[in-house]
C-alpha atoms as a PDB file:
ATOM      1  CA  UNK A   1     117.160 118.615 149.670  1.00  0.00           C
ATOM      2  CA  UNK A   2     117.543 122.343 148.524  1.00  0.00           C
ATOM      3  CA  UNK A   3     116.662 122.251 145.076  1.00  0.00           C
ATOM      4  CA  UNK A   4     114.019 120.600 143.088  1.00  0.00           C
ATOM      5  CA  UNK A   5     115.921 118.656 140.246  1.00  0.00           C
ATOM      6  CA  UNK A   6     119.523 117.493 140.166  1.00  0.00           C
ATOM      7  CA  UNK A   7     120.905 115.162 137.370  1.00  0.00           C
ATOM      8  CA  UNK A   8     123.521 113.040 137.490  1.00  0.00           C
ATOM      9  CA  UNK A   9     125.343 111.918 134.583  1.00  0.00           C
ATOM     10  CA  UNK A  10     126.997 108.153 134.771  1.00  0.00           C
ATOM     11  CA  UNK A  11     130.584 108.825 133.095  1.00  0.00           C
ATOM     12  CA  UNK A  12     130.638 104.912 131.710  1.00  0.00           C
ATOM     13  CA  UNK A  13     127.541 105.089 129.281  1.00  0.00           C
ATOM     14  CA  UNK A  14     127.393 108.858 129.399  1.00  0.00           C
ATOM     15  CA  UNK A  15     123.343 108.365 130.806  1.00  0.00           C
ATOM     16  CA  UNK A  16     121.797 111.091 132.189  1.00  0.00           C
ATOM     17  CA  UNK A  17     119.739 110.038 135.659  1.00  0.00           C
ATOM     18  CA  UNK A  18     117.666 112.886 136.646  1.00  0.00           C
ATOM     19  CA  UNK A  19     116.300 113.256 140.454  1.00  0.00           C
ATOM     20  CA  UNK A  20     113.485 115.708 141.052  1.00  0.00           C
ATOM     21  CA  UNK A  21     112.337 116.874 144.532  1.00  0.00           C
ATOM     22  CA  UNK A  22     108.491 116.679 145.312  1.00  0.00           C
ATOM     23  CA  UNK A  23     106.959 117.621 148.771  1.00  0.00           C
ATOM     24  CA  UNK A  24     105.720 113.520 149.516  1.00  0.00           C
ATOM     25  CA  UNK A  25     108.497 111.752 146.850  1.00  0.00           C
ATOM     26  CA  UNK A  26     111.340 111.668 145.056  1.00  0.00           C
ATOM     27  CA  UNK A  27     111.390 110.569 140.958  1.00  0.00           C
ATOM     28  CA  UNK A  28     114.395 109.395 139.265  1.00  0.00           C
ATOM     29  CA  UNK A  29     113.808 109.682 135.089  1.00  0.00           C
ATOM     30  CA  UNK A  30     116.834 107.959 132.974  1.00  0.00           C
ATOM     31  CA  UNK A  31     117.597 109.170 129.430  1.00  0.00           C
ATOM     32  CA  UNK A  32     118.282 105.621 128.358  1.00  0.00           C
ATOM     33  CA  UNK A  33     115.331 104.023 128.353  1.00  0.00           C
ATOM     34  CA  UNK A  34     113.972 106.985 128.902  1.00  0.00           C
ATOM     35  CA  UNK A  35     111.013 107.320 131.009  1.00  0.00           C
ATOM     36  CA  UNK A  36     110.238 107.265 134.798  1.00  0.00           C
ATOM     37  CA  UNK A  37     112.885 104.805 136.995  1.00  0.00           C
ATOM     38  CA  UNK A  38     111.698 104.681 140.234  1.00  0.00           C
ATOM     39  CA  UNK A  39     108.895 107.189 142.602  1.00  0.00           C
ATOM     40  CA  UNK A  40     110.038 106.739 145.721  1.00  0.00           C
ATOM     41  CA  UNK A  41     108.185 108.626 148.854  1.00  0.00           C
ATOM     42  CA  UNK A  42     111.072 110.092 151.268  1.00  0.00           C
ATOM     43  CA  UNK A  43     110.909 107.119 154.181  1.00  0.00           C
ATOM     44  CA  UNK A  44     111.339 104.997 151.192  1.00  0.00           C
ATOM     45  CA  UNK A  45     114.294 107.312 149.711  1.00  0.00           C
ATOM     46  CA  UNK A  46     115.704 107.398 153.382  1.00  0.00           C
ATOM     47  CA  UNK A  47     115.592 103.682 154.014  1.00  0.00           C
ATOM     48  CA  UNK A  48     116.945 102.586 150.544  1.00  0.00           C
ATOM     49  CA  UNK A  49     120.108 104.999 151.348  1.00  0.00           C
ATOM     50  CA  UNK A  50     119.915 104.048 154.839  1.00  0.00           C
ATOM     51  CA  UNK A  51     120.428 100.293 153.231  1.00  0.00           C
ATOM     52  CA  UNK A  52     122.855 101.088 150.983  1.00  0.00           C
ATOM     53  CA  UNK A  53     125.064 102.580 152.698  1.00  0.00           C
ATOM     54  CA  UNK A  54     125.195  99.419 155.627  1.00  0.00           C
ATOM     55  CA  UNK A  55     125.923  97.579 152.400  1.00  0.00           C
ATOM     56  CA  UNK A  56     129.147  99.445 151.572  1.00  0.00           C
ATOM     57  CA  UNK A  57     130.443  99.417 154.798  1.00  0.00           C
ATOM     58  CA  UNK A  58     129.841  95.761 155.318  1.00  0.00           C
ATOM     59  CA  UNK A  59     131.483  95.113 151.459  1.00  0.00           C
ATOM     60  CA  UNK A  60     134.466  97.594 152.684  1.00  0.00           C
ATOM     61  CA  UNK A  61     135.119  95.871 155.553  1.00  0.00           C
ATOM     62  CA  UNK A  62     134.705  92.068 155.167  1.00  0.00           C
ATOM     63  CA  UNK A  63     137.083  92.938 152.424  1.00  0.00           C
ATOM     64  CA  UNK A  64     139.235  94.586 154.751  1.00  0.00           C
ATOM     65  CA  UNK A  65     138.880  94.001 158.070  1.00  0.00           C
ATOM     66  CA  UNK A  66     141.326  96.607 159.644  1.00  0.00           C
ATOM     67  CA  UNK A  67     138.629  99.276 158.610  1.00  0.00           C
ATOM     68  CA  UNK A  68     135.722  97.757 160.821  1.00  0.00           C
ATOM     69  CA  UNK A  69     137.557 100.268 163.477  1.00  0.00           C
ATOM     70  CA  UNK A  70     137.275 103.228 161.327  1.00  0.00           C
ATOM     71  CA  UNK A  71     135.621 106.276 162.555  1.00  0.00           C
ATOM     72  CA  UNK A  72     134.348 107.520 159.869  1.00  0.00           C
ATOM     73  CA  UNK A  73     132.826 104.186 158.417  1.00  0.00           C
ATOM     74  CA  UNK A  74     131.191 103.770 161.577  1.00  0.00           C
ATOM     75  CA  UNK A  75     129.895 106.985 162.086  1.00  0.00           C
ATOM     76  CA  UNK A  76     128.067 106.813 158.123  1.00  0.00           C
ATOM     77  CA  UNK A  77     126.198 103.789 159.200  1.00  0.00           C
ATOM     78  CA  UNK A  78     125.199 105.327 162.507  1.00  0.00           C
ATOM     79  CA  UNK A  79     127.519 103.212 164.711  1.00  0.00           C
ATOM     80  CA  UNK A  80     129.547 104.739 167.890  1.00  0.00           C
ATOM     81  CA  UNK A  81     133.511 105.672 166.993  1.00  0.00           C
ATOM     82  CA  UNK A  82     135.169 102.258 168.015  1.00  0.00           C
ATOM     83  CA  UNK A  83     136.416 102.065 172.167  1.00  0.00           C
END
């Protein structure tokens, strides 16, 4: 949120995603293709994390259950440390 372009490099195919910080969206360019990704306005930015990260922590722990518990997990998707 404190600076205006960060870019990200994906280790694998040695890409180069580049996210740059605009007051009303957010616009992620790729090297390969190269070009504009995705514009995404912040509510849509928030919601798509928001989404992904449920996603993880449902993957994590229907693959292990013993996690559902976990503090931490449940606190990144917003839920109350387990009783």
């Amino acid at each position: 949120m404190d600076r205006s372009s960060i870019p990200v490099e994906a280790s694998l195919t040695q890409h180069v995603y580049s996210f740059t910080r605009e007051a009303a969206a957010v616009t992620l360019t790729t090297t390969w293709p190269p070009g504009t990704a995705a514009r995404l306005t912040w509510p849509e930015l928030q919601e798509l994390t928001d989404r992904v990260k449920s996603e993880a922590v449902r993957l994590i722990t229907t693959t292990r259950p013993e996690l559902r518990d976990n503090t931490w997990l449940r606190q990144t998707v917003g839920q109350p440390p387990a009783a």
